[in-house]
Structure formats: C-alpha cells, structure tokens
C-alpha atoms as a PDB file:
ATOM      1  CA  UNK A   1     -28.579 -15.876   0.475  1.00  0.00           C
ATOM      2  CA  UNK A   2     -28.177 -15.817  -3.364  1.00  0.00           C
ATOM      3  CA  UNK A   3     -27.748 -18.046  -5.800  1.00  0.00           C
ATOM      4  CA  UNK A   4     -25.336 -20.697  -4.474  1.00  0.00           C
ATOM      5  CA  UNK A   5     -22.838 -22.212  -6.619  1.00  0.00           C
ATOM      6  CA  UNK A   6     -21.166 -25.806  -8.102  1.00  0.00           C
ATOM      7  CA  UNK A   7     -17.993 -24.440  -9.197  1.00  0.00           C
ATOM      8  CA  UNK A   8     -15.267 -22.835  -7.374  1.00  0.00           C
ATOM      9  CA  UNK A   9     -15.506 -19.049  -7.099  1.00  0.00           C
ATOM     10  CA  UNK A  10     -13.186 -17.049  -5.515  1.00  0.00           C
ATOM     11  CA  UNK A  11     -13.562 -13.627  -3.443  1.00  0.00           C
ATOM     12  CA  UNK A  12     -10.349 -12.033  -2.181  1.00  0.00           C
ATOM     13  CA  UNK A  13     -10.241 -10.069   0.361  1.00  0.00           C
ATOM     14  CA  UNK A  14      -7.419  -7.916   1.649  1.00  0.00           C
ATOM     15  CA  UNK A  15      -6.391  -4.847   3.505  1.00  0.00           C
ATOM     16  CA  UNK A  16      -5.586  -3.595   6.940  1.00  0.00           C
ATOM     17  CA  UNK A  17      -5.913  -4.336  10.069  1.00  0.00           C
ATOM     18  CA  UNK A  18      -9.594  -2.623  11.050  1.00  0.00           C
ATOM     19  CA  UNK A  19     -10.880  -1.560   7.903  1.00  0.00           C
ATOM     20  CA  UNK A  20     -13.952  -3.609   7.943  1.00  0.00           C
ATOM     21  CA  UNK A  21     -12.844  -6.693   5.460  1.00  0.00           C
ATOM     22  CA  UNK A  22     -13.582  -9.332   8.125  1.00  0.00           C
ATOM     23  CA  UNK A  23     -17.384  -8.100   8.661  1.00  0.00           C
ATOM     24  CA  UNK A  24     -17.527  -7.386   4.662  1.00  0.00           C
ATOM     25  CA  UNK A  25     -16.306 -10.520   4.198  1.00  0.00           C
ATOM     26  CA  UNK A  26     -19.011 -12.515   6.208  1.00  0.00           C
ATOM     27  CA  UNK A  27     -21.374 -10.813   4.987  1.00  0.00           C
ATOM     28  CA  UNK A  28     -20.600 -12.011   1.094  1.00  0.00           C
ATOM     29  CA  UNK A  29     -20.137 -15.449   2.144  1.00  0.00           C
ATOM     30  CA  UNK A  30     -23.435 -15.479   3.841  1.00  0.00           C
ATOM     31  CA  UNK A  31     -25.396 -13.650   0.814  1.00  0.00           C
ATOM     32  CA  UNK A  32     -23.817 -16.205  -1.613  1.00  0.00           C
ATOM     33  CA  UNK A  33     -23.669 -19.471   0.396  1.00  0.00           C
ATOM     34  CA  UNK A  34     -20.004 -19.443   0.126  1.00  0.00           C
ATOM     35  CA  UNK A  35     -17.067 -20.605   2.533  1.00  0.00           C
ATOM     36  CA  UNK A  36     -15.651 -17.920   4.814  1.00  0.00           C
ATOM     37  CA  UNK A  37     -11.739 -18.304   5.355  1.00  0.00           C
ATOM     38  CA  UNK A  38     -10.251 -15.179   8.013  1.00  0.00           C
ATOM     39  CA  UNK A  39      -6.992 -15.899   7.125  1.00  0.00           C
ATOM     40  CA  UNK A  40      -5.016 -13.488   9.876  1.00  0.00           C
ATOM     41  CA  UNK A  41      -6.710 -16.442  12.493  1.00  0.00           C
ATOM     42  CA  UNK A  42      -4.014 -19.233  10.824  1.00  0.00           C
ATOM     43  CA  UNK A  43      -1.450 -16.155  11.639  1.00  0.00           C
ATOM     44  CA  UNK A  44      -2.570 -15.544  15.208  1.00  0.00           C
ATOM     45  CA  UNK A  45      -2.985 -19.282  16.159  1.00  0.00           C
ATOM     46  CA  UNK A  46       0.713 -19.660  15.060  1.00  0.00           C
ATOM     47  CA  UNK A  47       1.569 -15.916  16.818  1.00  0.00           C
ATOM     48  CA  UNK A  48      -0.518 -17.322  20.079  1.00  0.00           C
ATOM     49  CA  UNK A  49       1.501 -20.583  19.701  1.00  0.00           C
ATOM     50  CA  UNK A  50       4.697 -18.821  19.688  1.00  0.00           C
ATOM     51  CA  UNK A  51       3.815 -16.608  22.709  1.00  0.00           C
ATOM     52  CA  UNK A  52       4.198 -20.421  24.796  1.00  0.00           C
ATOM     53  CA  UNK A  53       7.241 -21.358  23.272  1.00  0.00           C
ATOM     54  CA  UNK A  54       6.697 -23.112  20.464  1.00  0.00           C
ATOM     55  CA  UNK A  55       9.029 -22.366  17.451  1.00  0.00           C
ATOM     56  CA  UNK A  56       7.059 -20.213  14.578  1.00  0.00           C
ATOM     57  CA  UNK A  57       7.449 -22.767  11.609  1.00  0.00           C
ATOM     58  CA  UNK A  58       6.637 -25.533  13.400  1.00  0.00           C
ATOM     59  CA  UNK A  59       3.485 -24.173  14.418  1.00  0.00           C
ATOM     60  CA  UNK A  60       2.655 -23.149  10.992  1.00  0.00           C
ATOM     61  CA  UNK A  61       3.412 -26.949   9.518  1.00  0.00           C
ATOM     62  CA  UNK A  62       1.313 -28.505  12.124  1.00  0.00           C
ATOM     63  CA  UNK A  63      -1.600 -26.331  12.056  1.00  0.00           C
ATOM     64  CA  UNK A  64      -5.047 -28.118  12.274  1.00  0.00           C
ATOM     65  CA  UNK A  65      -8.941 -26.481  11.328  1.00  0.00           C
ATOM     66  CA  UNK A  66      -9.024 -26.725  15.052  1.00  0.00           C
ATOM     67  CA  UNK A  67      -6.663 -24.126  16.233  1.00  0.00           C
ATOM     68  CA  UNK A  68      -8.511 -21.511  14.547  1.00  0.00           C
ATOM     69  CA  UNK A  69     -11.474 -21.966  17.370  1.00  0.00           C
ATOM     70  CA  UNK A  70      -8.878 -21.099  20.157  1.00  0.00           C
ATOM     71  CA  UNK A  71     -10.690 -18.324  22.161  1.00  0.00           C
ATOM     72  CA  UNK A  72      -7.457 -15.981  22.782  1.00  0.00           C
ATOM     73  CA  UNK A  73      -6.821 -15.218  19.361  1.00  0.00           C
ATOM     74  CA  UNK A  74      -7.693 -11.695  19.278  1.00  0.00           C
ATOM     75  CA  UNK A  75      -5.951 -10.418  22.416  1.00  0.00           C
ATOM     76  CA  UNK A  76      -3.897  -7.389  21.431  1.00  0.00           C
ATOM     77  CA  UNK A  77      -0.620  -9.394  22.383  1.00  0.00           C
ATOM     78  CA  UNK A  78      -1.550 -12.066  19.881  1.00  0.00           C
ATOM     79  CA  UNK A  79      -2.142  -9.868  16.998  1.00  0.00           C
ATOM     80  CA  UNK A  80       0.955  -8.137  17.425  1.00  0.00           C
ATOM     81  CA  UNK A  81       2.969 -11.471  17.646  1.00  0.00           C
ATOM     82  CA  UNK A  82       0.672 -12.590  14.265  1.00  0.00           C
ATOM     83  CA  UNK A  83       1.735  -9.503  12.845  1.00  0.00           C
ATOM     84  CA  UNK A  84       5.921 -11.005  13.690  1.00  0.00           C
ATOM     85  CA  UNK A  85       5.615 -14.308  12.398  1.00  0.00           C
ATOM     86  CA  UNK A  86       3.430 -13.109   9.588  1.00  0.00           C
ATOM     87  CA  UNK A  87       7.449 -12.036   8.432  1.00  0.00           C
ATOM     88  CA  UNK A  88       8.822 -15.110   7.805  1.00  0.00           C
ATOM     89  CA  UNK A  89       8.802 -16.912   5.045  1.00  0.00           C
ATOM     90  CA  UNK A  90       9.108 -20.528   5.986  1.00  0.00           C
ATOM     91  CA  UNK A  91       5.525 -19.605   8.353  1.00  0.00           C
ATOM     92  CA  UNK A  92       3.599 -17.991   5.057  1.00  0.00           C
ATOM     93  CA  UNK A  93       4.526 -21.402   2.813  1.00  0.00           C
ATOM     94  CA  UNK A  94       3.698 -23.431   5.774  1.00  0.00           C
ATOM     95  CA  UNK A  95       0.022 -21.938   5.522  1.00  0.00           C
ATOM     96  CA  UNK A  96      -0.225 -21.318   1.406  1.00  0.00           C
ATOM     97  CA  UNK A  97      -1.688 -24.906   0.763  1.00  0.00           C
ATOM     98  CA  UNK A  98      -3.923 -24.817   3.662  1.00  0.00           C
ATOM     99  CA  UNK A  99      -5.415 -21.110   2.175  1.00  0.00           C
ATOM    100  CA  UNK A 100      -5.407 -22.405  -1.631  1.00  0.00           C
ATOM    101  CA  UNK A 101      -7.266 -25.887  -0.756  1.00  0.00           C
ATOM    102  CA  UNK A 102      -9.906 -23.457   1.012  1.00  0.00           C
ATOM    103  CA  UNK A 103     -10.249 -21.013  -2.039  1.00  0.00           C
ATOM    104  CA  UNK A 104     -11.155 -23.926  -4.406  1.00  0.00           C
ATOM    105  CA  UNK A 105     -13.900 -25.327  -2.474  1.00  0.00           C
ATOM    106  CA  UNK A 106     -16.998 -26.478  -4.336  1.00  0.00           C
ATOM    107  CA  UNK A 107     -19.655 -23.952  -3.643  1.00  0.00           C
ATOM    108  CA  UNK A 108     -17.240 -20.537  -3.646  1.00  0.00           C
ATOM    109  CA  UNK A 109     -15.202 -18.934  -0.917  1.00  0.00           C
ATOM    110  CA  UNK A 110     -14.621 -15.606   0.428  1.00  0.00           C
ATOM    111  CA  UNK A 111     -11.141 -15.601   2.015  1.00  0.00           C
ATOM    112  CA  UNK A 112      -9.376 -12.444   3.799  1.00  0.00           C
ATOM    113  CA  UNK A 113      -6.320 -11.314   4.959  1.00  0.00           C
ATOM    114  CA  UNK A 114      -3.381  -9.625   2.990  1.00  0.00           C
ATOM    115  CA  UNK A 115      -2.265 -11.003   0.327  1.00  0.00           C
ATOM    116  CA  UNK A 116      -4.992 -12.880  -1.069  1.00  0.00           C
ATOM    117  CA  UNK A 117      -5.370 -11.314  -4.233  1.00  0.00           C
ATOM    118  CA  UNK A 118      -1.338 -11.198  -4.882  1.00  0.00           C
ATOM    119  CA  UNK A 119      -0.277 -13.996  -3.516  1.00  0.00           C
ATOM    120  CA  UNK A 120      -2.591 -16.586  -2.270  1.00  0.00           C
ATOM    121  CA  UNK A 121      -5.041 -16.851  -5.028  1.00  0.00           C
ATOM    122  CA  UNK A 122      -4.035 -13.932  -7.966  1.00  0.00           C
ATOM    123  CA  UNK A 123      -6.692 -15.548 -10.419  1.00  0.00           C
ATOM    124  CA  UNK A 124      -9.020 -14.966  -7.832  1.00  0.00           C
ATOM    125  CA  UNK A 125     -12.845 -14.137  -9.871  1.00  0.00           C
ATOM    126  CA  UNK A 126     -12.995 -10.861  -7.590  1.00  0.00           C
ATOM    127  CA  UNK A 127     -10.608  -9.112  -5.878  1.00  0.00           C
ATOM    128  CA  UNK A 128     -11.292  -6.474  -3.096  1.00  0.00           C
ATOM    129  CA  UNK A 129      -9.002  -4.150  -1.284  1.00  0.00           C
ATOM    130  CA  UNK A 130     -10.902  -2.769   1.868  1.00  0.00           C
ATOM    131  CA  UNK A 131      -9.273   0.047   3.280  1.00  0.00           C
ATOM    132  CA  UNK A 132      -9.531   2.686   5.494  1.00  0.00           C
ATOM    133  CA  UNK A 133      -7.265   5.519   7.607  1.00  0.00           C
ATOM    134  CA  UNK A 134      -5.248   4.731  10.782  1.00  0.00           C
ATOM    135  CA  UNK A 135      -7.247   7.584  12.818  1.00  0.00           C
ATOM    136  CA  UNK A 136     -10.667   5.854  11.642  1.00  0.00           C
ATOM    137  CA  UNK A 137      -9.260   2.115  12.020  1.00  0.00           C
ATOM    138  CA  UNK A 138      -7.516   2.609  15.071  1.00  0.00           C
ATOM    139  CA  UNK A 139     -11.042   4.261  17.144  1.00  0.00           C
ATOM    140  CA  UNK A 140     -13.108   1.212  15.708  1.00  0.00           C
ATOM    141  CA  UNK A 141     -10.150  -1.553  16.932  1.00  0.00           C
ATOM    142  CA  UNK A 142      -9.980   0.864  20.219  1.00  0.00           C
ATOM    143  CA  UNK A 143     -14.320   0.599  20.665  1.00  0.00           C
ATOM    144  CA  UNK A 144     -14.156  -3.173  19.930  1.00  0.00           C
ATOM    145  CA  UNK A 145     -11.378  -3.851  22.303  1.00  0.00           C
ATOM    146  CA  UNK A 146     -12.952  -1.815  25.381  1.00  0.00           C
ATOM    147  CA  UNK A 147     -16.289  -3.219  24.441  1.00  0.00           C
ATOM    148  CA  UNK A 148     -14.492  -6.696  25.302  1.00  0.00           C
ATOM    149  CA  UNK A 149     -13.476  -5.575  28.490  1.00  0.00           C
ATOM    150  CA  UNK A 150      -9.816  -4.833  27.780  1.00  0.00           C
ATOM    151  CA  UNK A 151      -8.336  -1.663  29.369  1.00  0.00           C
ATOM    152  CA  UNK A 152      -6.289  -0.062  26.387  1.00  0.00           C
ATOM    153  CA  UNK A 153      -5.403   3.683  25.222  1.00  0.00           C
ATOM    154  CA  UNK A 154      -6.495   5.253  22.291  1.00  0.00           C
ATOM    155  CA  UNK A 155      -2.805   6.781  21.601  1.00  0.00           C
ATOM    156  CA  UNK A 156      -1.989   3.121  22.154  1.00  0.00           C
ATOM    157  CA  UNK A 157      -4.161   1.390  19.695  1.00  0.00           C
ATOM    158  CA  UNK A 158      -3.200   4.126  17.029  1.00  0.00           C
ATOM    159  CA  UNK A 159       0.166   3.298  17.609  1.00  0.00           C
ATOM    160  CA  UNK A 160      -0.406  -0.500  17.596  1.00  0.00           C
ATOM    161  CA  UNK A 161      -2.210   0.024  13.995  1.00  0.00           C
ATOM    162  CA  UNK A 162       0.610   2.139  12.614  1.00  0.00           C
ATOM    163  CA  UNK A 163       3.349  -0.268  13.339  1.00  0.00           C
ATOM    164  CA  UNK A 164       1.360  -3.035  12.445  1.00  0.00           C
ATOM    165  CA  UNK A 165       0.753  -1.586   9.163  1.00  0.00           C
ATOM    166  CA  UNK A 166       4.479  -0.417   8.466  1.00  0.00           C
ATOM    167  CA  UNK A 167       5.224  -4.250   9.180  1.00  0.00           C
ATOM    168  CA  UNK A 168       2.623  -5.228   7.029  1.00  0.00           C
ATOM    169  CA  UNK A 169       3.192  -2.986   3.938  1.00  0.00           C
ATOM    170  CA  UNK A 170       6.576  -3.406   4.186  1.00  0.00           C
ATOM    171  CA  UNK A 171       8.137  -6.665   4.810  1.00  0.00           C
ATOM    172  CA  UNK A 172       9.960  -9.017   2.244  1.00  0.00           C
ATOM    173  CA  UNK A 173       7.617 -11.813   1.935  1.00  0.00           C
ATOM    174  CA  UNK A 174       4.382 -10.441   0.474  1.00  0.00           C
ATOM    175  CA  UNK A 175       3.637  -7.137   1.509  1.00  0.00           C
ATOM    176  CA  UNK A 176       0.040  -5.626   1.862  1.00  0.00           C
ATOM    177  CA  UNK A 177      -0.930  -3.646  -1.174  1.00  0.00           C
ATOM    178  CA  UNK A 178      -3.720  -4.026  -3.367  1.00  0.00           C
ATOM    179  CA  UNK A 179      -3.951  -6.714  -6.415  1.00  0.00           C
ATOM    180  CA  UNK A 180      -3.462  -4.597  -9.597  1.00  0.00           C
ATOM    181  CA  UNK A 181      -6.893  -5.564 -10.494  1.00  0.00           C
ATOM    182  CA  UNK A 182      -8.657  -5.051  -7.245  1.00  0.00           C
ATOM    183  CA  UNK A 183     -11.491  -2.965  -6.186  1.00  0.00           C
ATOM    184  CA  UNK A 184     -10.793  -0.478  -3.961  1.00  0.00           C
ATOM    185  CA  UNK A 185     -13.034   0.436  -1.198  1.00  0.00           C
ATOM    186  CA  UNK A 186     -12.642   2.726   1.152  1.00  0.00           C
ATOM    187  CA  UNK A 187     -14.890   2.423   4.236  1.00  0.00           C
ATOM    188  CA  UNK A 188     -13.245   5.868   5.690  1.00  0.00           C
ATOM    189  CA  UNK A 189     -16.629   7.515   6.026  1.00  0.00           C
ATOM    190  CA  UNK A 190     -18.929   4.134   4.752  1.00  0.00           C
ATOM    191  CA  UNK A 191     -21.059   2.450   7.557  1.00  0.00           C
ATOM    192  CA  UNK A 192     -21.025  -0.670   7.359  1.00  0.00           C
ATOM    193  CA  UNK A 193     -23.973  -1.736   5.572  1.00  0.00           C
ATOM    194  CA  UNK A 194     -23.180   0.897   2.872  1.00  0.00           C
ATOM    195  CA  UNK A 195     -20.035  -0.717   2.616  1.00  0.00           C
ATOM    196  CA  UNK A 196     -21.561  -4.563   2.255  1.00  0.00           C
ATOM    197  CA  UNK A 197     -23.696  -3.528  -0.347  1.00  0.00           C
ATOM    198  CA  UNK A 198     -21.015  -2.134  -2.357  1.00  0.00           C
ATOM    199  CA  UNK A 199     -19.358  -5.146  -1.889  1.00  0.00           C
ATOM    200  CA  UNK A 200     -21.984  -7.435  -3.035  1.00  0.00           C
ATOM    201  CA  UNK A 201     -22.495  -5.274  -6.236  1.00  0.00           C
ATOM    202  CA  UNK A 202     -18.585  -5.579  -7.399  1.00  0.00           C
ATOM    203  CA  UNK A 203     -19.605  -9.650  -6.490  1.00  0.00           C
ATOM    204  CA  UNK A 204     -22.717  -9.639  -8.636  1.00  0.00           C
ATOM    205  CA  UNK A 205     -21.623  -7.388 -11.238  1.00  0.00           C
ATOM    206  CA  UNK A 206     -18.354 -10.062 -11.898  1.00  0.00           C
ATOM    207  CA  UNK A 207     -20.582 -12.647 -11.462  1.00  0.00           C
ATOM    208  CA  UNK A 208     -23.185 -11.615 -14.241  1.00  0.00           C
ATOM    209  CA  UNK A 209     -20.730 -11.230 -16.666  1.00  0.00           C
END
C-alpha cells in the first residue's frame, strides 16, 4: 500500500481478453489504496442475464453492485454472450454512468475493460493498454479454465479469443484500441510480477509529476 489519496485519481485500464489487465489492475489498486472496478463483470452480468431471457438493455438499466458477485460470470458461455451485448449501444450507455460515478471516487480508482481510456473516462490521470498475442492469451485463458475444472480445447479457446477480439476491435460502438496517450505494455513474454511493477512505475512516475 502507498500513499492513499483525497482526490479522485484515475487509472485506466484496457486491452484484451487474457492479457493480464485484470491481475495488473488489482494489483495497483491494492498498492495505492484505490477502488478496483472490472468493468467486463457489468458486461457478463448483463450477457449471463440475457442467456435466461431477459432482454439486453433492460438488464443493463437495471443493473445493481450486486449482480457483479453472481458466481457464473466467467463461464466461457457468458463471456462470449458479454462479448454480444457488449455491441449494442443502448447496453454500453446503460452502464457509462455506473463506470464514470466509480472512476471519480474519493480515494482513486483503477477501472478495466476496453474502452476506458477512450471512452469511459479519456481524462483519465493514467492510461494503460495491456496487451498481449492470441497464442500467449489464449494458453493462459485455456490453463485458467481447466484449472477450474472446465473441459475445453486449446484450438477452441484460441478460437474463442480470436473472435472475441475481431468483435471487440471492431464493432461500431467503441472499439478496443489503445487511448492515444496510453502506455503500452506488452506482457507477451512479462511474468506477471515484472509486468505489475512496470505498471506501478508508469502510476508513480504520473503521479510524481
């Protein structure tokens, strides 16, 4: 923990699905006291919603802090249904407020997901773009899955990540690219805690002026 602060400071967070922004991103809220938003969860409660019926935007306008502790949310079928209703636009204004009233929290907040830096918060104090390649993403989604218990393919989970990402990067309502002014880091051939403390030192550094 360092340094915890009065004023709203915001880290943005953004990239793939895989590439390690999730973990990086706990670990910068926890070394600066901040607020940790995931935002793909407010996507996969409304993509789990959908997956009993319920209709897309109304799930988005009546989502609660509650949802997000649903226990199914990171099934392979629910990601790829976040991934769906991550598309329309009515669903991403439903959730903008909810994201934006999180960012400005007294004390700082690290949120993640993909579009923080361009759309959700683009004055953001830092802005990081955690990346990494489909091969590399797709074998840690693929170890994390079986290590849950789940019986899935490699081939599949590569394929999973590549069509999530050509959804991702290229749908109408803000596609996944990186913030003109964002850091990028690649975590390709980082482990993990050589990728937090790069992290932390693109924090600090912004932070010290």
């Amino acid at each position: 923990m360092a340094g915890a602060m009065n004023e709203p400071f915001t880290i943005a967070v953004d990239g793939p699905a895989a590439a390690g922004k999730g973990t990086i991103s706990r670990a910068l809220a926890a070394r600066f006291d901040m607020g940790h938003l995931d935002t793909g969860l407010l996507y996969r409660v409304v993509g789990a919603l959908t997956l009993t019926g319920v209709d897309p935007v109304e799930a988005a306008r009546g989502l609660t802090a509650k949802d997000l502790d649903r226990d199914d949310l990171r099934a392979p079928n629910v990601a790829q249904a976040a991934s769906k209703v991550a598309v329309i636009a009515q669903v991403r204004a439903a959730l903008v407020d909810f994201q934006r009233a999180f960012a400005r929290r007294s004390g700082g907040a690290v949120l993640d997901g993909r579009d923080i830096g361009t759309v959700i918060c683009p004055q953001a104090e830092v802005k990081l773009y955690v990346t990494a390649s489909a091969e590399v993403r797709a074998q840690r989604r693929f170890l994390e899955l079986r290590g849950k218990g789940l019986n899935v393919s490699r081939a599949q989970v590569l394929k999973d990540v590549r069509e999530r990402d050509d959804r991702d990067m290229n749908r109408a309502a803000a596609p996944l690219r990186p913030a003109e002014d964002a850091v990028l880091l690649d975590t390709s051939q980082l482990n993990i805690d050589m990728a937090v403390a790069h992290a932390i030192a693109v924090v600090e550094n912004k932070r010290q002026g």
